[in-house]
PDB file of N, CA and C in Angstrom:
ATOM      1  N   UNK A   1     -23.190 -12.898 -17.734  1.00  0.00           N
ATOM      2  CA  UNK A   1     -24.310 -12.746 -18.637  1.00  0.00           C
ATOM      3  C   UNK A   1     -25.425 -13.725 -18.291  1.00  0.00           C
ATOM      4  N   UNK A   2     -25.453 -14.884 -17.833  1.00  0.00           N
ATOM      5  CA  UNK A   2     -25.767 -15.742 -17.507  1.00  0.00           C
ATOM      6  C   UNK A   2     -26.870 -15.697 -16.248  1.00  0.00           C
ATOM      7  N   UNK A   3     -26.429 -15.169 -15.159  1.00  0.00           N
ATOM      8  CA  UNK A   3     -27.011 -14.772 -14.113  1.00  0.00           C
ATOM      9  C   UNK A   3     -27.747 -13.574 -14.268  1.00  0.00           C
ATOM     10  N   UNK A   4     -27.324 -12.527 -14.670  1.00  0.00           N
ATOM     11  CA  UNK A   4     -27.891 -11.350 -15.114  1.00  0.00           C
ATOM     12  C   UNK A   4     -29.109 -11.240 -16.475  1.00  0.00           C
ATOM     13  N   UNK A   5     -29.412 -12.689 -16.777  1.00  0.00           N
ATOM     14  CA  UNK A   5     -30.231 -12.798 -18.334  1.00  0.00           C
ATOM     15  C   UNK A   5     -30.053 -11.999 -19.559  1.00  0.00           C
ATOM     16  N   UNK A   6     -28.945 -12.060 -19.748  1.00  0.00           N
ATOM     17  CA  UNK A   6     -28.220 -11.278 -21.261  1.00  0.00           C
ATOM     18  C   UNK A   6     -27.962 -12.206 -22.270  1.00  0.00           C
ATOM     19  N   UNK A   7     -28.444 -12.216 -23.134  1.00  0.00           N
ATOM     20  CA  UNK A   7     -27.874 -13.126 -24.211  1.00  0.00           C
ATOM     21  C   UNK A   7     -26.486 -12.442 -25.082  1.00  0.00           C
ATOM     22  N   UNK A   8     -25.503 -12.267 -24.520  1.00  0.00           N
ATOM     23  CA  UNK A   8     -24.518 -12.147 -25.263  1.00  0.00           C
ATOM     24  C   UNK A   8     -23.259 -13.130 -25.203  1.00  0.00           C
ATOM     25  N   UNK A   9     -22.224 -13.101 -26.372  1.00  0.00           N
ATOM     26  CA  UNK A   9     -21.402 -14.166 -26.536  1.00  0.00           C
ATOM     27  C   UNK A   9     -20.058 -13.706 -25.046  1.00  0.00           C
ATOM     28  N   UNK A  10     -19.665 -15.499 -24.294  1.00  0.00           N
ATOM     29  CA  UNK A  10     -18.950 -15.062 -23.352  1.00  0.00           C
ATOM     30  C   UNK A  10     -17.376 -14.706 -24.034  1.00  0.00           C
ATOM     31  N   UNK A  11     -17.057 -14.731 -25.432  1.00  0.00           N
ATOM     32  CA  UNK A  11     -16.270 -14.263 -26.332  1.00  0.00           C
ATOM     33  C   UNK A  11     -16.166 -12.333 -25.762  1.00  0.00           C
ATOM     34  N   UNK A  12     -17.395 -11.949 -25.798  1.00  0.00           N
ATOM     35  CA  UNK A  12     -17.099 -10.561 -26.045  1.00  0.00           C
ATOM     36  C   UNK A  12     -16.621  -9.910 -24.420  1.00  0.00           C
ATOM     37  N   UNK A  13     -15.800  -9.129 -24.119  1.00  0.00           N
ATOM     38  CA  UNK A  13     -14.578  -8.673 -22.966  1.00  0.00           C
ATOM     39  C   UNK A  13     -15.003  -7.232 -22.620  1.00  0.00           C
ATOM     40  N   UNK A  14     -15.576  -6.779 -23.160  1.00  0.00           N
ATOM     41  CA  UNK A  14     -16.199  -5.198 -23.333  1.00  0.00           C
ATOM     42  C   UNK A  14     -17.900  -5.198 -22.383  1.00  0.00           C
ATOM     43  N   UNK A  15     -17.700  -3.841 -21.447  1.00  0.00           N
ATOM     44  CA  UNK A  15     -18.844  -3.600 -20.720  1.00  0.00           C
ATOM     45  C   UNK A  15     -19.591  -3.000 -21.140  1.00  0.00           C
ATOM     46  N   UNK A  16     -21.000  -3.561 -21.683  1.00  0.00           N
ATOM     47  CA  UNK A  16     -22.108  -2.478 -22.540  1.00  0.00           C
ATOM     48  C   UNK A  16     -22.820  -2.048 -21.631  1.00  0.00           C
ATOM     49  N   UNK A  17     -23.404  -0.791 -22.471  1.00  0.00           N
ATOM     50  CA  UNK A  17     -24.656   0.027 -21.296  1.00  0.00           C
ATOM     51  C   UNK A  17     -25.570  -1.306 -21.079  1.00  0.00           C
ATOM     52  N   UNK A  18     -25.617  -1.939 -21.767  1.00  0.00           N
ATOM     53  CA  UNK A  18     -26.616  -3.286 -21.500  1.00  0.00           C
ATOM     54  C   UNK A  18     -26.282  -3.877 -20.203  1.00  0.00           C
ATOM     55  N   UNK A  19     -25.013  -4.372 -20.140  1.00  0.00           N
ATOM     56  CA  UNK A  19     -24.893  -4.990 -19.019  1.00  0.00           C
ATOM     57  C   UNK A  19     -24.952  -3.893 -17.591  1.00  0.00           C
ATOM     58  N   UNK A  20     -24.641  -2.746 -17.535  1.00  0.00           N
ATOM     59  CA  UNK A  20     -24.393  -1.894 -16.308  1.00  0.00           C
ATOM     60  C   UNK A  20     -25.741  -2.172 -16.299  1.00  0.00           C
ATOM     61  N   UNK A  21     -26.679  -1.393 -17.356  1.00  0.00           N
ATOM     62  CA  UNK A  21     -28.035  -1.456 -16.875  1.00  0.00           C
ATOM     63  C   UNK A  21     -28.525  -2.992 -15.841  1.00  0.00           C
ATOM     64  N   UNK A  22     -28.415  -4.088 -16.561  1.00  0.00           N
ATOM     65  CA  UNK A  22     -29.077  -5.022 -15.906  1.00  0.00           C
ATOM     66  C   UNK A  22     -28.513  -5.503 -14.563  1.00  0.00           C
ATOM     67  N   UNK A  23     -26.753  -4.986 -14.434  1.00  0.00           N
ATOM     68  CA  UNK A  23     -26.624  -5.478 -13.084  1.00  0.00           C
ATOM     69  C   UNK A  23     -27.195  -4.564 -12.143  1.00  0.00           C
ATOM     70  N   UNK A  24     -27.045  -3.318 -12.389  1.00  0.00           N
ATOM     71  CA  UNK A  24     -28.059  -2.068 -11.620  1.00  0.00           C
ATOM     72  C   UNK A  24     -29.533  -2.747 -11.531  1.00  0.00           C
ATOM     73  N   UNK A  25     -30.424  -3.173 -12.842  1.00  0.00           N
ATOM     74  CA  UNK A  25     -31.668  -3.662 -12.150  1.00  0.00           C
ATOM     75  C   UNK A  25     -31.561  -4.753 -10.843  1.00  0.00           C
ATOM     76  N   UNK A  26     -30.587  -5.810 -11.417  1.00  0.00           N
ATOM     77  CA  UNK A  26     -30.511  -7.213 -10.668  1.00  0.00           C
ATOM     78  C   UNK A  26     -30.080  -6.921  -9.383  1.00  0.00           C
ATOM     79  N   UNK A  27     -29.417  -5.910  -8.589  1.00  0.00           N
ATOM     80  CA  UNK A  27     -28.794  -5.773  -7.598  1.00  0.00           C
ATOM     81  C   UNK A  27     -29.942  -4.574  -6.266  1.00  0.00           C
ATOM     82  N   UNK A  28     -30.895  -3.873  -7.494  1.00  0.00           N
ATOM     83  CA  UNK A  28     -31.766  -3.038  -6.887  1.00  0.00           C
ATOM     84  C   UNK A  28     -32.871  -4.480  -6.581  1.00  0.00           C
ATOM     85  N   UNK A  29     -33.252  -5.475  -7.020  1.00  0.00           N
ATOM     86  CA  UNK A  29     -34.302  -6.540  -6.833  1.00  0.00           C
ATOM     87  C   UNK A  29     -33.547  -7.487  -6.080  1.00  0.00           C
ATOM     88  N   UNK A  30     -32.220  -7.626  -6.049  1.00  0.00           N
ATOM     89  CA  UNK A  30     -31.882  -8.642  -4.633  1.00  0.00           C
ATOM     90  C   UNK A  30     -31.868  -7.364  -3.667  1.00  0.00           C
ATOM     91  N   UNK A  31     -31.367  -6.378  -3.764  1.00  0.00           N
ATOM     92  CA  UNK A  31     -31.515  -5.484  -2.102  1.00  0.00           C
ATOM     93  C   UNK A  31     -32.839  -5.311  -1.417  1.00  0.00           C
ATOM     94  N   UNK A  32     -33.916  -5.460  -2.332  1.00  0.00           N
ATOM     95  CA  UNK A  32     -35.609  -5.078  -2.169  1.00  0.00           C
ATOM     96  C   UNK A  32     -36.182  -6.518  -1.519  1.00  0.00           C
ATOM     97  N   UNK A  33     -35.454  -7.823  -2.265  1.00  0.00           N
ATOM     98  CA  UNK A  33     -35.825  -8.739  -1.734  1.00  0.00           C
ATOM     99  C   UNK A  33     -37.236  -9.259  -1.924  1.00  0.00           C
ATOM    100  N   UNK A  34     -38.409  -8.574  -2.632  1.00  0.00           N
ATOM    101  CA  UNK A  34     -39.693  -8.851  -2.616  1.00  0.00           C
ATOM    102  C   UNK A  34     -39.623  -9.530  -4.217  1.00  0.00           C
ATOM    103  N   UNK A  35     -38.778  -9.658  -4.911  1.00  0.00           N
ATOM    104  CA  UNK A  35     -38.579 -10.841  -6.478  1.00  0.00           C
ATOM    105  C   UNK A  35     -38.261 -12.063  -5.838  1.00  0.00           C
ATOM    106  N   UNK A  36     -38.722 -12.960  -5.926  1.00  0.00           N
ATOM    107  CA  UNK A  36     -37.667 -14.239  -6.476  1.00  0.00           C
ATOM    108  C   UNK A  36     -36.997 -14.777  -7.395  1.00  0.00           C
ATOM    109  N   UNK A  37     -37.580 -13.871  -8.662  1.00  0.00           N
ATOM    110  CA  UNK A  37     -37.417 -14.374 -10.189  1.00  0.00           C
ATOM    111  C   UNK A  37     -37.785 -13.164 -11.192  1.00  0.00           C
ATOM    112  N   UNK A  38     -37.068 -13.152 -12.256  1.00  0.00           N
ATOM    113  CA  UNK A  38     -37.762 -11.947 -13.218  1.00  0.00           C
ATOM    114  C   UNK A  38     -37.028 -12.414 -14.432  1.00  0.00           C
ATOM    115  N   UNK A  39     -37.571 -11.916 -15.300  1.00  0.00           N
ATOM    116  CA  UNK A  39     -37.604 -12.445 -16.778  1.00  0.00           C
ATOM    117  C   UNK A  39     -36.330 -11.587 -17.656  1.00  0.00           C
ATOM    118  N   UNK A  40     -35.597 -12.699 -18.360  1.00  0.00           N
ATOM    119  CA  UNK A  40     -34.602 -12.214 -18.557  1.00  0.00           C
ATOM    120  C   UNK A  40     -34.425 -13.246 -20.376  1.00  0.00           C
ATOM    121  N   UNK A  41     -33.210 -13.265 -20.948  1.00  0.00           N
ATOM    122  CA  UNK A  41     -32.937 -13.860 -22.049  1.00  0.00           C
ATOM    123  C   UNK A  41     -31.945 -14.620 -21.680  1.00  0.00           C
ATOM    124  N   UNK A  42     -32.105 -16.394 -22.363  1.00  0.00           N
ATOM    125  CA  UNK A  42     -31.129 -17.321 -22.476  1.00  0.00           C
ATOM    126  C   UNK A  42     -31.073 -18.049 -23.261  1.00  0.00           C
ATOM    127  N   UNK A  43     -30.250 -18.377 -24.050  1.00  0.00           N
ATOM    128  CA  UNK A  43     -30.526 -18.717 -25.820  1.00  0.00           C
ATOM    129  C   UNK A  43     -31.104 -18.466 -26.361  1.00  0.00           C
ATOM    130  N   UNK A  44     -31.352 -16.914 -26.467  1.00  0.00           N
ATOM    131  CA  UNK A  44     -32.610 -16.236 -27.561  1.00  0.00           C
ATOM    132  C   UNK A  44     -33.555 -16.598 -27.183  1.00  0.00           C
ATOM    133  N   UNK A  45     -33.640 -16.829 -25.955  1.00  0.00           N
ATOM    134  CA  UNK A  45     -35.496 -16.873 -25.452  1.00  0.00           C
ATOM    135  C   UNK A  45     -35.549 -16.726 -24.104  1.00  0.00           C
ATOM    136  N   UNK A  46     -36.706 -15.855 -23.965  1.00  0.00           N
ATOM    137  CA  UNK A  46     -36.785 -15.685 -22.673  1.00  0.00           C
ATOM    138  C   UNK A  46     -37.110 -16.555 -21.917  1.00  0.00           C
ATOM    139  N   UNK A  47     -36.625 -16.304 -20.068  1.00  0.00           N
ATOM    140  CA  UNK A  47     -36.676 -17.091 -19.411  1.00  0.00           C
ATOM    141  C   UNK A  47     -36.506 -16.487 -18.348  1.00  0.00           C
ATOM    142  N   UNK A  48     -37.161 -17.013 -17.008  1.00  0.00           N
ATOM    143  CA  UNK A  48     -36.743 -16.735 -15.578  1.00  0.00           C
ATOM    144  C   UNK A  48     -36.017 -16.731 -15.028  1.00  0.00           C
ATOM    145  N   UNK A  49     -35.057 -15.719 -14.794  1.00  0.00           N
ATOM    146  CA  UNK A  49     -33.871 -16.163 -14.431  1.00  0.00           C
ATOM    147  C   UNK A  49     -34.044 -16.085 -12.387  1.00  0.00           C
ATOM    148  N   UNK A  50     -33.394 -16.644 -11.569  1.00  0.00           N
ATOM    149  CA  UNK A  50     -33.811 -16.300 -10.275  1.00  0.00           C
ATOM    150  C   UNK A  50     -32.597 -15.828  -9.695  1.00  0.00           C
ATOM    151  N   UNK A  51     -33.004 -14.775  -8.436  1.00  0.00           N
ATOM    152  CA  UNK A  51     -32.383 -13.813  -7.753  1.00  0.00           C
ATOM    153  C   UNK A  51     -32.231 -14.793  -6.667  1.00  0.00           C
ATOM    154  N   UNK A  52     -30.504 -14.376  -6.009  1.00  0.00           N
ATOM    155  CA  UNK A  52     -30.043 -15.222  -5.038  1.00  0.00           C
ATOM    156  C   UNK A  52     -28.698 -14.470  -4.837  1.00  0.00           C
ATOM    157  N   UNK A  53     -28.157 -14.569  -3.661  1.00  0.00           N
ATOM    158  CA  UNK A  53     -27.088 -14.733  -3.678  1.00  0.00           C
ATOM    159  C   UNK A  53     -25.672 -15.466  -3.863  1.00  0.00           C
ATOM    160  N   UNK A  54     -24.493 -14.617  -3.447  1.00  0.00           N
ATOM    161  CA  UNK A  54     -23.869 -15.934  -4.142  1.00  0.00           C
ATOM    162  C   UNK A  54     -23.509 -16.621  -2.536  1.00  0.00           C
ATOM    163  N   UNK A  55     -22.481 -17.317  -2.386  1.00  0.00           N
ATOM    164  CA  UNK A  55     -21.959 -17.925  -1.653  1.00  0.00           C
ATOM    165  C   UNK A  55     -20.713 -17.275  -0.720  1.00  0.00           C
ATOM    166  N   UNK A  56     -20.116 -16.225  -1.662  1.00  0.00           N
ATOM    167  CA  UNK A  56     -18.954 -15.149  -1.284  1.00  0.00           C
ATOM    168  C   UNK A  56     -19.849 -14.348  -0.722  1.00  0.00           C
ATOM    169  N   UNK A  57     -21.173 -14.059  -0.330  1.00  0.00           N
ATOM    170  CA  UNK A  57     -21.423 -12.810  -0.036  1.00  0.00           C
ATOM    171  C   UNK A  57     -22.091 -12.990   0.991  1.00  0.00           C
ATOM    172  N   UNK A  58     -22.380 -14.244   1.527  1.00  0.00           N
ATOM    173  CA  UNK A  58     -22.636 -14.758   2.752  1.00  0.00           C
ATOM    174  C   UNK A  58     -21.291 -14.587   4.088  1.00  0.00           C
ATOM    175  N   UNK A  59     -22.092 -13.601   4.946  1.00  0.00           N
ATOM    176  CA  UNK A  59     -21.093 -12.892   6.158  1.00  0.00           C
ATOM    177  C   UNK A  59     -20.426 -15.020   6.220  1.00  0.00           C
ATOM    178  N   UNK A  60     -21.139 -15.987   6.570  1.00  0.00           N
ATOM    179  CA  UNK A  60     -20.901 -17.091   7.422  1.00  0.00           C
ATOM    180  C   UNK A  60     -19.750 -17.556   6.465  1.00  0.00           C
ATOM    181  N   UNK A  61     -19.170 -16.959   5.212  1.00  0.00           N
ATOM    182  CA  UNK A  61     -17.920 -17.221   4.706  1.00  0.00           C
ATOM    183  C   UNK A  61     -16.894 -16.829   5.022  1.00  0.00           C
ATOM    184  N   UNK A  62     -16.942 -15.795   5.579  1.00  0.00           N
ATOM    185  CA  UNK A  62     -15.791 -14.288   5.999  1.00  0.00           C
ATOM    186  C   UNK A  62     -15.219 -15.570   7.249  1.00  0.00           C
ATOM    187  N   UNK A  63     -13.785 -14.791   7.492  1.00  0.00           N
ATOM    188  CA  UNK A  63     -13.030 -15.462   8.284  1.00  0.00           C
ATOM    189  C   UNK A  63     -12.392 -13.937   9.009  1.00  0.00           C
ATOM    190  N   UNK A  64     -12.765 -14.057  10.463  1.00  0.00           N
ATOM    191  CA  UNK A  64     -12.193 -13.079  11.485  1.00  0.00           C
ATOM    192  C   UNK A  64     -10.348 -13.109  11.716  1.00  0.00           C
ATOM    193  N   UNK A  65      -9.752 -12.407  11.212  1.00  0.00           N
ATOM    194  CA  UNK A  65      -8.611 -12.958  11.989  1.00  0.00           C
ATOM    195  C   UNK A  65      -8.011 -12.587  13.712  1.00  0.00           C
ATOM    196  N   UNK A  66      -7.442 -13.130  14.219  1.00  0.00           N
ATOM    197  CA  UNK A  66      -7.185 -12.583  15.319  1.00  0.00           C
ATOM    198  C   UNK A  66      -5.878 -12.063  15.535  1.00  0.00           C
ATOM    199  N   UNK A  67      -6.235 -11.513  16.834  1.00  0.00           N
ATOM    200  CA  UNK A  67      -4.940 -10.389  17.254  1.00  0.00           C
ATOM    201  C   UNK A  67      -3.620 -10.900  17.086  1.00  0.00           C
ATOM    202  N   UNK A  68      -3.284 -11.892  17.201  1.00  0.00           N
ATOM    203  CA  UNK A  68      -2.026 -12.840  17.212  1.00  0.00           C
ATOM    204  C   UNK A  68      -1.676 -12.464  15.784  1.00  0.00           C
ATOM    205  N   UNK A  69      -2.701 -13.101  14.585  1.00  0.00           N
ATOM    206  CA  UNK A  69      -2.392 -13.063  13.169  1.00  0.00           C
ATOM    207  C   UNK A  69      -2.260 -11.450  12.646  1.00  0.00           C
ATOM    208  N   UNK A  70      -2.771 -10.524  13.295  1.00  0.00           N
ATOM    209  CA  UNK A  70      -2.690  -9.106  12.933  1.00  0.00           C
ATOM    210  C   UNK A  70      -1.288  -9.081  13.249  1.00  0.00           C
ATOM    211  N   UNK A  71      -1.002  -8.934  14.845  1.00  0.00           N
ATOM    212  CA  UNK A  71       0.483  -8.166  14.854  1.00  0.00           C
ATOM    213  C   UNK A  71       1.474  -8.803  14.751  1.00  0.00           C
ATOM    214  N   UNK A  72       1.564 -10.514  14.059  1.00  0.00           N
ATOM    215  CA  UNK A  72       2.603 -10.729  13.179  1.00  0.00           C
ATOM    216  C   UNK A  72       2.452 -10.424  12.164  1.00  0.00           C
ATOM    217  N   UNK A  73       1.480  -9.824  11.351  1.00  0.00           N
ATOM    218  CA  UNK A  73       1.731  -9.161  10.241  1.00  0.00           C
ATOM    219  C   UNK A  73       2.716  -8.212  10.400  1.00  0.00           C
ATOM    220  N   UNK A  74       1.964  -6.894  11.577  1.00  0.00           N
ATOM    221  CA  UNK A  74       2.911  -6.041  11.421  1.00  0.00           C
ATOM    222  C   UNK A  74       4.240  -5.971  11.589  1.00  0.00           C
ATOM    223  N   UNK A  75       4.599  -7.054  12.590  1.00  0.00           N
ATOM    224  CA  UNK A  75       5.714  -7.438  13.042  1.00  0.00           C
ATOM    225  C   UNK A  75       6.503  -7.513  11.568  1.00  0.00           C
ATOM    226  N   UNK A  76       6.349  -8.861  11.264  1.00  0.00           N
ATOM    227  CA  UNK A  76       6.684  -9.474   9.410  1.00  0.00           C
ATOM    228  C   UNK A  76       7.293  -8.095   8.987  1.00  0.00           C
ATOM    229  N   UNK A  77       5.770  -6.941   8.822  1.00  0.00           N
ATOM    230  CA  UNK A  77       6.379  -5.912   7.717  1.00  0.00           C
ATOM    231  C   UNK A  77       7.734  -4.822   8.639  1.00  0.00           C
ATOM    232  N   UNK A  78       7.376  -5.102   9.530  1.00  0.00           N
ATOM    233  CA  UNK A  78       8.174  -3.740   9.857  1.00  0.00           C
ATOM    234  C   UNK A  78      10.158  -4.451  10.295  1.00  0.00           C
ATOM    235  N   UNK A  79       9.720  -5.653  10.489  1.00  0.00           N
ATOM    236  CA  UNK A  79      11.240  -6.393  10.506  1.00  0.00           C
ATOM    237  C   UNK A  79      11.875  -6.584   9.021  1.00  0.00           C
ATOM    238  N   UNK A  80      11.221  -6.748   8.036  1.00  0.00           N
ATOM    239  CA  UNK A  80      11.884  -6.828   6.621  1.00  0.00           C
ATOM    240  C   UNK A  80      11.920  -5.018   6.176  1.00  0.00           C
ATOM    241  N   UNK A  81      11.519  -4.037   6.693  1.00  0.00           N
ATOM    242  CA  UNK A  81      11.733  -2.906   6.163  1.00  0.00           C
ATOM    243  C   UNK A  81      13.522  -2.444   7.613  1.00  0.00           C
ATOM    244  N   UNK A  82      13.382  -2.814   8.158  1.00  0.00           N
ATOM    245  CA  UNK A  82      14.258  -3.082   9.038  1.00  0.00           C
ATOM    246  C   UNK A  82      15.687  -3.384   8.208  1.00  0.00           C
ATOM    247  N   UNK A  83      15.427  -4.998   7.848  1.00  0.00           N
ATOM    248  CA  UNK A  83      16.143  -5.773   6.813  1.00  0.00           C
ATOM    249  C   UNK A  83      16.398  -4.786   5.410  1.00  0.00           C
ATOM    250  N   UNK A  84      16.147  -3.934   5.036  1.00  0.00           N
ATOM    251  CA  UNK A  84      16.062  -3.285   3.974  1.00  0.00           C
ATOM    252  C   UNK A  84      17.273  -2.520   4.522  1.00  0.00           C
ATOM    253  N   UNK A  85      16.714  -1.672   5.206  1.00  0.00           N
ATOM    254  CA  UNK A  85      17.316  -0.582   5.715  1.00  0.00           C
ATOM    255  C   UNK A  85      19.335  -0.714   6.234  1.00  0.00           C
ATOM    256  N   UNK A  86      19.250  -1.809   7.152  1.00  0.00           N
ATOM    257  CA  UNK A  86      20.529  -2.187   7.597  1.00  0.00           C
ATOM    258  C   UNK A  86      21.442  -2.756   6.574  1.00  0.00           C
ATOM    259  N   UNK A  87      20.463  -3.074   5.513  1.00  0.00           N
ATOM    260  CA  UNK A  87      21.256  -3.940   4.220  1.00  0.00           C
ATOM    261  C   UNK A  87      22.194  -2.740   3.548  1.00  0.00           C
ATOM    262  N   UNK A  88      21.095  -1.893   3.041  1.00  0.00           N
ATOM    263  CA  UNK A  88      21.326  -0.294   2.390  1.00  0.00           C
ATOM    264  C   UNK A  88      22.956   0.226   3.678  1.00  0.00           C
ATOM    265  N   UNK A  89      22.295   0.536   4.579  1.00  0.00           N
ATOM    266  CA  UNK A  89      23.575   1.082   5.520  1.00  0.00           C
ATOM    267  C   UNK A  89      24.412   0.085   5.429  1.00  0.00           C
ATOM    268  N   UNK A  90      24.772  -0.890   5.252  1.00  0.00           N
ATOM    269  CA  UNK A  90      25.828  -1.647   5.609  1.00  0.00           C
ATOM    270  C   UNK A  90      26.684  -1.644   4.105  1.00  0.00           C
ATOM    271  N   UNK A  91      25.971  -1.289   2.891  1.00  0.00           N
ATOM    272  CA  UNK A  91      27.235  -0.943   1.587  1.00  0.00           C
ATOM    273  C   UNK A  91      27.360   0.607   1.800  1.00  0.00           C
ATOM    274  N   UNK A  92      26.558   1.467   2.370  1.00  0.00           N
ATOM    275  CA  UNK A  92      27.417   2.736   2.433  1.00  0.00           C
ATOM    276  C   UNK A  92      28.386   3.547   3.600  1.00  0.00           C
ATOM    277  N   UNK A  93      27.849   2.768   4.498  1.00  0.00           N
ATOM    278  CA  UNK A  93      29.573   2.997   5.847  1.00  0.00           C
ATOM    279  C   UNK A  93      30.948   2.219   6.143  1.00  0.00           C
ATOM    280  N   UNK A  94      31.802   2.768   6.518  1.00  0.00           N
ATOM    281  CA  UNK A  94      32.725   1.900   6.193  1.00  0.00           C
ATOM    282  C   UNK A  94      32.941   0.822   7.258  1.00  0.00           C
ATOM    283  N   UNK A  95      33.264  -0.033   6.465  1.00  0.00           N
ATOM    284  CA  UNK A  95      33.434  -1.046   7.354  1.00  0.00           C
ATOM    285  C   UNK A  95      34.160  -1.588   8.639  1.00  0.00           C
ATOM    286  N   UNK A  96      34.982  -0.781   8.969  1.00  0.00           N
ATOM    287  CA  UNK A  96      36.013  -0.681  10.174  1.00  0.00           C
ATOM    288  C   UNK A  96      35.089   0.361  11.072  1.00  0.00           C
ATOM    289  N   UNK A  97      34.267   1.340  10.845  1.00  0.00           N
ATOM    290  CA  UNK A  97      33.426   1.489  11.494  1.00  0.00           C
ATOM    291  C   UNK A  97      31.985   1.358  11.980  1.00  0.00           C
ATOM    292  N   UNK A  98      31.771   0.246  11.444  1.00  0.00           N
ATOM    293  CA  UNK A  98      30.716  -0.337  11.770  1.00  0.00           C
ATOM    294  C   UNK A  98      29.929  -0.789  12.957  1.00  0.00           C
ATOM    295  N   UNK A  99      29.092  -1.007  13.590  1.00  0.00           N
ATOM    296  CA  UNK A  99      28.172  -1.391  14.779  1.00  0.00           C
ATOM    297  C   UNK A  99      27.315  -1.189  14.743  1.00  0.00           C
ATOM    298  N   UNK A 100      26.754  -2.723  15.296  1.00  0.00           N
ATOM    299  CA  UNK A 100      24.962  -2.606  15.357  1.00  0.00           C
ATOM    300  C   UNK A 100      24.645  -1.712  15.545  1.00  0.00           C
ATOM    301  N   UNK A 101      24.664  -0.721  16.716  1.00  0.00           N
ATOM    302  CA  UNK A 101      23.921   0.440  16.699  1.00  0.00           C
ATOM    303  C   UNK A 101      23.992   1.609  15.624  1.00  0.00           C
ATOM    304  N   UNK A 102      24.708   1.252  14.892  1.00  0.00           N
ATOM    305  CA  UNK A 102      24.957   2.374  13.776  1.00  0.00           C
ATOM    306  C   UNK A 102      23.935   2.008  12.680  1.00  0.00           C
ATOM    307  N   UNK A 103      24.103   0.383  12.468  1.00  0.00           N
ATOM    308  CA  UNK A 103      23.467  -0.229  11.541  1.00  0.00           C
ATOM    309  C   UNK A 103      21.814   0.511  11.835  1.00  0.00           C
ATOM    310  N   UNK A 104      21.186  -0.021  12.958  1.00  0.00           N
ATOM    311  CA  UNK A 104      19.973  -0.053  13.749  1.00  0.00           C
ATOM    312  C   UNK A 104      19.981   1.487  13.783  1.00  0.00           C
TER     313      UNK A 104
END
């Protein structure tokens, strides 16, 4: 409410046409870029509120990961679905006939 110049209580949890409206204005005047500032309400009185971004929305925050960190992910997931799997087969065959390759 604050950034967006709404005077409403940060008590209330509910999205009014008020607020869609003003983040729709506030987001059409940072994409246009030609505002620096536009008039808004803050303690029952108006005031300038200014257009900026935030800090999350700056690319120079984002973090690339690399190939290494990707395919131990996949690795990770596809060895614990693995682990799932051999767990499951190993209470329903019997046990005198058992072998890795049966397991696998």
């Amino acid at each position: 409410n604050h950034k967006l110049g709404l005077d409403q209580p940060l008590t209330s949890s509910v999205l009014t046409v008020e607020d869609i409206v003003a983040t729709i204005k506030y987001l059409v005047r940072l994409h246009a870029g030609t505002e620096e500032t536009f008039t808004g309400i803050r303690g029952g009185k108006k005031a300038e509120i200014r257009l900026a971004t935030d800090d999350i929305d700056n690319f120079g925050n984002r973090r690339i990961r690399a190939v290494g960190e990707l395919i131990q992910n996949q690795v990770r997931t596809g060895l614990s679905r693995m682990e799932r799997v051999v767990r499951e087969r190993m209470t329903t065959q019997d046990i005198e006939a058992i072998t890795p390759q049966t397991l696998i």
